[in-house]
Protein backbone atom coordinates (compact mmCIF):
# COMPACT_ATOMS: atom_id res chain seq x y z
CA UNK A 1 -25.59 14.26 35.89
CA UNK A 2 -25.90 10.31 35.73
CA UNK A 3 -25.65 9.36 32.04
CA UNK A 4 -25.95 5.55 31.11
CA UNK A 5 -26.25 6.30 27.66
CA UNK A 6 -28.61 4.60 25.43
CA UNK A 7 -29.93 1.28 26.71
CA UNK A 8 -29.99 -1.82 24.72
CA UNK A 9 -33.05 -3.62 23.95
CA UNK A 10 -32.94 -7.30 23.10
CA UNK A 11 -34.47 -8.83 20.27
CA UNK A 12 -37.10 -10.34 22.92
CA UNK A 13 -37.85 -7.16 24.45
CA UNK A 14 -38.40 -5.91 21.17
CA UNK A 15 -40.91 -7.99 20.00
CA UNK A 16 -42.60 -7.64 23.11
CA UNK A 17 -43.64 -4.01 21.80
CA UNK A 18 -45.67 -6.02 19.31
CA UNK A 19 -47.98 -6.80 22.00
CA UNK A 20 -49.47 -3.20 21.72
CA UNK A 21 -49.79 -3.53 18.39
CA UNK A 22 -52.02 -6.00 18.68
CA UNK A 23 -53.80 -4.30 21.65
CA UNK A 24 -54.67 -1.97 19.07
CA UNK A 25 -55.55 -3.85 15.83
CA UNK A 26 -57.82 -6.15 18.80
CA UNK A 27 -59.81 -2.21 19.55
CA UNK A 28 -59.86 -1.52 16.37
CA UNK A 29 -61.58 -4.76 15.45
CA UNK A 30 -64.28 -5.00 18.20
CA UNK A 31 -65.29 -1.10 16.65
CA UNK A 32 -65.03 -2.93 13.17
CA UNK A 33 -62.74 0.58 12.32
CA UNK A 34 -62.41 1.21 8.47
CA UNK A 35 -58.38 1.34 8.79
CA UNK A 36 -57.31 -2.12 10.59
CA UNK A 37 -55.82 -3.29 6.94
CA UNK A 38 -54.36 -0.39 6.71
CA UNK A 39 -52.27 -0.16 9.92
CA UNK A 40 -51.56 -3.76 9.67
CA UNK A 41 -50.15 -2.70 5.93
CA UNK A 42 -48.48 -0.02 7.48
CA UNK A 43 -47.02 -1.74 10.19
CA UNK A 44 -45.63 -4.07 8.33
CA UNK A 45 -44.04 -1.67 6.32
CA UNK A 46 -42.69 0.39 8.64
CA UNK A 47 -40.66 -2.55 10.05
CA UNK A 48 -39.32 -3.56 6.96
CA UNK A 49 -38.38 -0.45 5.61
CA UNK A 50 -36.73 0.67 9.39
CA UNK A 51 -34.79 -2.36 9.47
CA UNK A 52 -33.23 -1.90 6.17
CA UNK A 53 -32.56 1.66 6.48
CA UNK A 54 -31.13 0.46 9.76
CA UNK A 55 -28.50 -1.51 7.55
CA UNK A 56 -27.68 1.33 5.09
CA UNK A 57 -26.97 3.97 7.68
CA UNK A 58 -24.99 1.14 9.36
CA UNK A 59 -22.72 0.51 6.83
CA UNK A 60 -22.87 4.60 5.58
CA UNK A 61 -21.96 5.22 9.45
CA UNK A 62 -19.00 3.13 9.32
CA UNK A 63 -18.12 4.55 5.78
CA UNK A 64 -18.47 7.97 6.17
CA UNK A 65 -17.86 9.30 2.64
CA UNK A 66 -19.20 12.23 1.26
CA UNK A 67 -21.07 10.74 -1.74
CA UNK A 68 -23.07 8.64 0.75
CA UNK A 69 -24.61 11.55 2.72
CA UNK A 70 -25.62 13.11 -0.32
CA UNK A 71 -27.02 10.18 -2.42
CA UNK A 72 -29.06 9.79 1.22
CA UNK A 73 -30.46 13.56 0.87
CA UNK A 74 -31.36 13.14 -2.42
CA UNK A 75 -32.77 9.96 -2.58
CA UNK A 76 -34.69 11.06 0.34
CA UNK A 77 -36.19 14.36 -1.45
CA UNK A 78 -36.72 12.35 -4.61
CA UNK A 79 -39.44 9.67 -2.57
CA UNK A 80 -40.72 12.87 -0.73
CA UNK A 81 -41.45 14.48 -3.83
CA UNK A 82 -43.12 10.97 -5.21
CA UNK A 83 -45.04 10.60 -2.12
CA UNK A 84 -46.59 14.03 -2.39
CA UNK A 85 -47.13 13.86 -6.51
CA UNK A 86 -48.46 9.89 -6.45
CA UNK A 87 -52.11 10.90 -4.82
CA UNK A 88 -52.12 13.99 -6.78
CA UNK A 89 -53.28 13.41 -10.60
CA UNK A 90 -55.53 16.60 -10.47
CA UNK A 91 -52.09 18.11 -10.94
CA UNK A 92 -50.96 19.60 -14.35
CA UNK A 93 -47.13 18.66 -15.27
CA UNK A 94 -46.19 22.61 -14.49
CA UNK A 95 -47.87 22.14 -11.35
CA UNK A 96 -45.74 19.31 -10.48
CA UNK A 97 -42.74 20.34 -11.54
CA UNK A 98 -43.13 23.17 -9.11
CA UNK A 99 -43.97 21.11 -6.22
CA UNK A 100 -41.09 18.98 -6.89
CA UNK A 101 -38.79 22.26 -6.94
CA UNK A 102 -40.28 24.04 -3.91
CA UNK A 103 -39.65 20.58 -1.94
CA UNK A 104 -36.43 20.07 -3.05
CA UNK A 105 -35.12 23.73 -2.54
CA UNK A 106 -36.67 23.96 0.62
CA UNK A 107 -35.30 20.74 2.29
CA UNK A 108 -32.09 21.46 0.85
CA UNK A 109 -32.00 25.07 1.75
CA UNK A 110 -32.99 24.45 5.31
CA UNK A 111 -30.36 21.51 5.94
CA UNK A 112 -27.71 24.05 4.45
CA UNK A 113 -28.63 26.73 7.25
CA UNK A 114 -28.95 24.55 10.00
CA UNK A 115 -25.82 22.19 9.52
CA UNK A 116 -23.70 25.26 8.43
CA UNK A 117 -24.79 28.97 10.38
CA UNK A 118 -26.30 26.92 13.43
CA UNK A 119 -24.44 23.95 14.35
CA UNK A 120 -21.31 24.40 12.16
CA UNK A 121 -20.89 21.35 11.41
CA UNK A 122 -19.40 19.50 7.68
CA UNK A 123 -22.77 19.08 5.49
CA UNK A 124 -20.74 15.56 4.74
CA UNK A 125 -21.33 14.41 8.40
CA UNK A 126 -23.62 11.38 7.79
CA UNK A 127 -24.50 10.99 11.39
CA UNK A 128 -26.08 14.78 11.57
CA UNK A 129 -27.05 15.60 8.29
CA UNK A 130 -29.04 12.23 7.40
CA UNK A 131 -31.39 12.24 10.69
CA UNK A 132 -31.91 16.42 9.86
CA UNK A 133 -32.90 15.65 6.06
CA UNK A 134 -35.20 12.90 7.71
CA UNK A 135 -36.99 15.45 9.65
CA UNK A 136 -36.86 18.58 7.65
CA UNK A 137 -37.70 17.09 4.45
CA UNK A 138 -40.45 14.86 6.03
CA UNK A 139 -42.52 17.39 7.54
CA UNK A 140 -42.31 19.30 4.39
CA UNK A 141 -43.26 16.76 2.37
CA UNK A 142 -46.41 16.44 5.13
CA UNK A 143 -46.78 20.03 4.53
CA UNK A 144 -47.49 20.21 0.99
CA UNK A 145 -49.73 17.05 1.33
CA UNK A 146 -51.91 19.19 3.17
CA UNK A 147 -51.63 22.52 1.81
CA UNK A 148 -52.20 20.93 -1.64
CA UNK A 149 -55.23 18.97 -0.63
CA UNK A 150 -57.03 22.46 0.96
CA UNK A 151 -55.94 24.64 -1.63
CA UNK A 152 -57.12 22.12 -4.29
CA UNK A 153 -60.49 21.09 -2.44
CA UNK A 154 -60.99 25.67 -1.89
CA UNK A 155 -60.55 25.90 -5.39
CA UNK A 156 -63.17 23.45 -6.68
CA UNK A 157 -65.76 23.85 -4.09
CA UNK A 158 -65.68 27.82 -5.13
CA UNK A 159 -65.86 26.98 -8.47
CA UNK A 160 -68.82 29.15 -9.28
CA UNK A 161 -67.80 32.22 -7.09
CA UNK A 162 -64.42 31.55 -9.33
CA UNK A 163 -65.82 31.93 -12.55
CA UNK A 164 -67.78 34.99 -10.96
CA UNK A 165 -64.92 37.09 -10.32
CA UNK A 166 -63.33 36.20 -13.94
CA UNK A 167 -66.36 37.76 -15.63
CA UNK A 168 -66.15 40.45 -14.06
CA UNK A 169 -62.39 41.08 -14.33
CA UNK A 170 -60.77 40.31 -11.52
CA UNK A 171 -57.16 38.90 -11.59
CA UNK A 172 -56.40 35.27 -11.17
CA UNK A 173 -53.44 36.07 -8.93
CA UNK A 174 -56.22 38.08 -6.78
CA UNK A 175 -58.85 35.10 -7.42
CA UNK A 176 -56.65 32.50 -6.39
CA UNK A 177 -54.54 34.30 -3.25
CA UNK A 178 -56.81 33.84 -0.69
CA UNK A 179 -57.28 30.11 -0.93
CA UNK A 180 -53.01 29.95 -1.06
CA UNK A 181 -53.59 31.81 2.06
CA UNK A 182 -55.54 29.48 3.66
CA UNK A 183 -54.09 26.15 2.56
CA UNK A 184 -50.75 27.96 3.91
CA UNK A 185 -52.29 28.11 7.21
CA UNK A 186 -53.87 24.92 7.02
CA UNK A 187 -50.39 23.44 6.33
CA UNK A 188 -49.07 25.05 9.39
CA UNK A 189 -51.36 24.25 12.10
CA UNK A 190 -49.82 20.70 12.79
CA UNK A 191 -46.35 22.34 13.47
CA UNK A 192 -47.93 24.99 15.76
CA UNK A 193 -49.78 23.11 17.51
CA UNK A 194 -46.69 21.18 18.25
CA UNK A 195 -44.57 24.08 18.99
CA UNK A 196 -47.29 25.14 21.61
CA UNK A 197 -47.62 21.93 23.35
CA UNK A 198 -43.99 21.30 23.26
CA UNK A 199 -42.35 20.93 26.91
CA UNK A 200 -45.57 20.87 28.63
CA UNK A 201 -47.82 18.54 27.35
CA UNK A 202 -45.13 16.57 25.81
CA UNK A 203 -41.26 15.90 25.49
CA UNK A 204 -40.52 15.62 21.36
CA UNK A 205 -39.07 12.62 20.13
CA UNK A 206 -35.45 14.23 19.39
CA UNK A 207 -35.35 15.48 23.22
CA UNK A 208 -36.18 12.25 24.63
CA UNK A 209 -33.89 10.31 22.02
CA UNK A 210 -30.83 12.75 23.15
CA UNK A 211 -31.64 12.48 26.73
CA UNK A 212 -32.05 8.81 26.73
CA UNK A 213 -28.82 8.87 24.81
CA UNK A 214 -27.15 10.63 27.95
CA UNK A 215 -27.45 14.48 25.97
CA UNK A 216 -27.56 17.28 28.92
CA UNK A 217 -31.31 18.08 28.64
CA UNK A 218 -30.22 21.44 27.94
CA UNK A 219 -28.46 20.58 25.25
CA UNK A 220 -31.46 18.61 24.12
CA UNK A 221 -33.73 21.19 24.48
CA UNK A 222 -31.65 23.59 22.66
CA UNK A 223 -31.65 21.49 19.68
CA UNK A 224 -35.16 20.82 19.85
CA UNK A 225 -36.21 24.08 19.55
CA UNK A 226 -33.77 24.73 16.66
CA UNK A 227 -35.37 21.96 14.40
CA UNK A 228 -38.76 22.91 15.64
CA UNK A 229 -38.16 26.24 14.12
CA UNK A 230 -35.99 24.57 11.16
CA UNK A 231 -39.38 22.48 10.44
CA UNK A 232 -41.41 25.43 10.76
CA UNK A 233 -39.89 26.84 7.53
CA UNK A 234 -39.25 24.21 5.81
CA UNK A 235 -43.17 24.07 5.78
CA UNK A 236 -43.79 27.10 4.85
CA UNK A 237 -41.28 27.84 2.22
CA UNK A 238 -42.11 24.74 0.59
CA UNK A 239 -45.71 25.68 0.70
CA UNK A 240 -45.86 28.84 -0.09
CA UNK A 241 -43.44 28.43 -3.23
CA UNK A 242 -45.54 24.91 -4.19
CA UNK A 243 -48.68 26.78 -4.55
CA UNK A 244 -47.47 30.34 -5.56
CA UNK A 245 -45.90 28.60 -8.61
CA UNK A 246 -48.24 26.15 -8.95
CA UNK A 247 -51.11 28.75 -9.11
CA UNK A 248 -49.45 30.12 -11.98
CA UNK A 249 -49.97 27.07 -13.86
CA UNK A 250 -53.56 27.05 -13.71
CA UNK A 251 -54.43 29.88 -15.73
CA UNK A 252 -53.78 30.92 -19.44
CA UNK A 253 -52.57 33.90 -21.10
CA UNK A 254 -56.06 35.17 -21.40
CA UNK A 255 -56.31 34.99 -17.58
CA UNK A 256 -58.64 32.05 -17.80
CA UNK A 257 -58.38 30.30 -15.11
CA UNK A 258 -58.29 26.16 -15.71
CA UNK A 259 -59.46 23.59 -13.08
């Protein structure tokens, strides 16, 4: 196989990918869209925050002590779980506390078995275990987002059917398990659908970064499906132990359930 490795882009070429930026933000003014501020915001943002991260893992690359890679996982769970709890205030502190634990053991826990049983590789290794956390930890923190938001929404718009059932007895564990059913599903879909499109419809970005990198597409490929299962439950543990927990939280001893 030909490898040229990664090709480098100049800082003119670069800007040049601008130019669909503004492609877009130039649609998405003519249909006067709600969000233009928004992805100009984000954007912005984006660039900023890649180019500095671009820095640390720079200088963490070319200092490759242990302290580094872990500050980097936990700094990177820590803004996970403050994304996720920010645009949540219908949350009680309990409830928090275990969505901040179900994210954190999760990521954590999924790194662990990855790095270690399937690669076998040091957890210390910056240059694997930093890009992993990225992905594991951000599509569980995506995860939750969602599952929260449906399981929240179920709960409230069956309000009435809710109080129903506690009238006449029924358990809040029993009340409240089909709507953790469904927000579990809910959270899921975007990873399945993504698992069944994957290698037909479309390469996923850690394929196409290894094979532009000069990886064997095997190799790629093998990896690929790895993480895509990694992600899969990293999702759903830190779903299902979010809102399992959480659920708990939202009913007294009397088994009165508060919303």
């Amino acid at each position: 196989m030909n490898t040229l490795g990664a090709v480098e882009i100049s800082m003119f070429r670069f800007g040049l990918v601008y130019v669909l930026l503004f492609i877009v933000l130039g649609i998405m003014h003519y249909t006067k869209a709600g969000t233009t501020k928004l992805l100009i915001i984000g954007s912005i943002r984006m660039t900023v925050q890649m180019i500095l991260i671009g820095f640390v893992l720079e200088f963490i690359f070319g200092n490759p002590h242990p302290i580094f890679t872990v500050l980097f996982v936990a700094c990177t769970t820590i803004f996970a779980i403050y994304r996720v709890l920010a645009v949540r205030q219908d949350l009680n502190i309990k409830f928090k506390i275990a969505v901040a634990l179900a994210l954190a053991f999760s990521g954590v826990f999924t790194i662990l078995y990855f790095v270690i049983i399937i690669a076998r590789v040091s957890f210390f290794n910056p240059q694997f275990t930093i890009p992993l956390a990225g992905m594991l930890i951000g599509n569980a923190m995506n995860g939750i987002s969602l599952g929260l938001k449906t399981f929240m929404e179920s709960i409230k718009n069956n309000r009435a059917q809710i109080a129903a059932m506690l009238n006449i007895g029924a358990n809040p564990d029993t009340i409240l398990k089909p709507h953790i059913n469904t927000a579990i599903e809910t959270a899921l879909l975007p990873t399945i659908n993504s698992m069944m499109g994957m290698g037909i419809v479309f390469l996923p970005g850690m394929v196409t970064g290894q094979i532009l990198s000069g990886t064997l597409p095997t190799t790629a490929i093998m990896y690929q499906i790895s993480i895509s299962i990694s992600i899969s439950a990293a999702v759903c543990l830190a779903v299902f132990l979010s809102l399992k927990l959480g659920a708990q939280t939202l009913y007294n001893k009397r088994n009165q359930i508060t919303i």
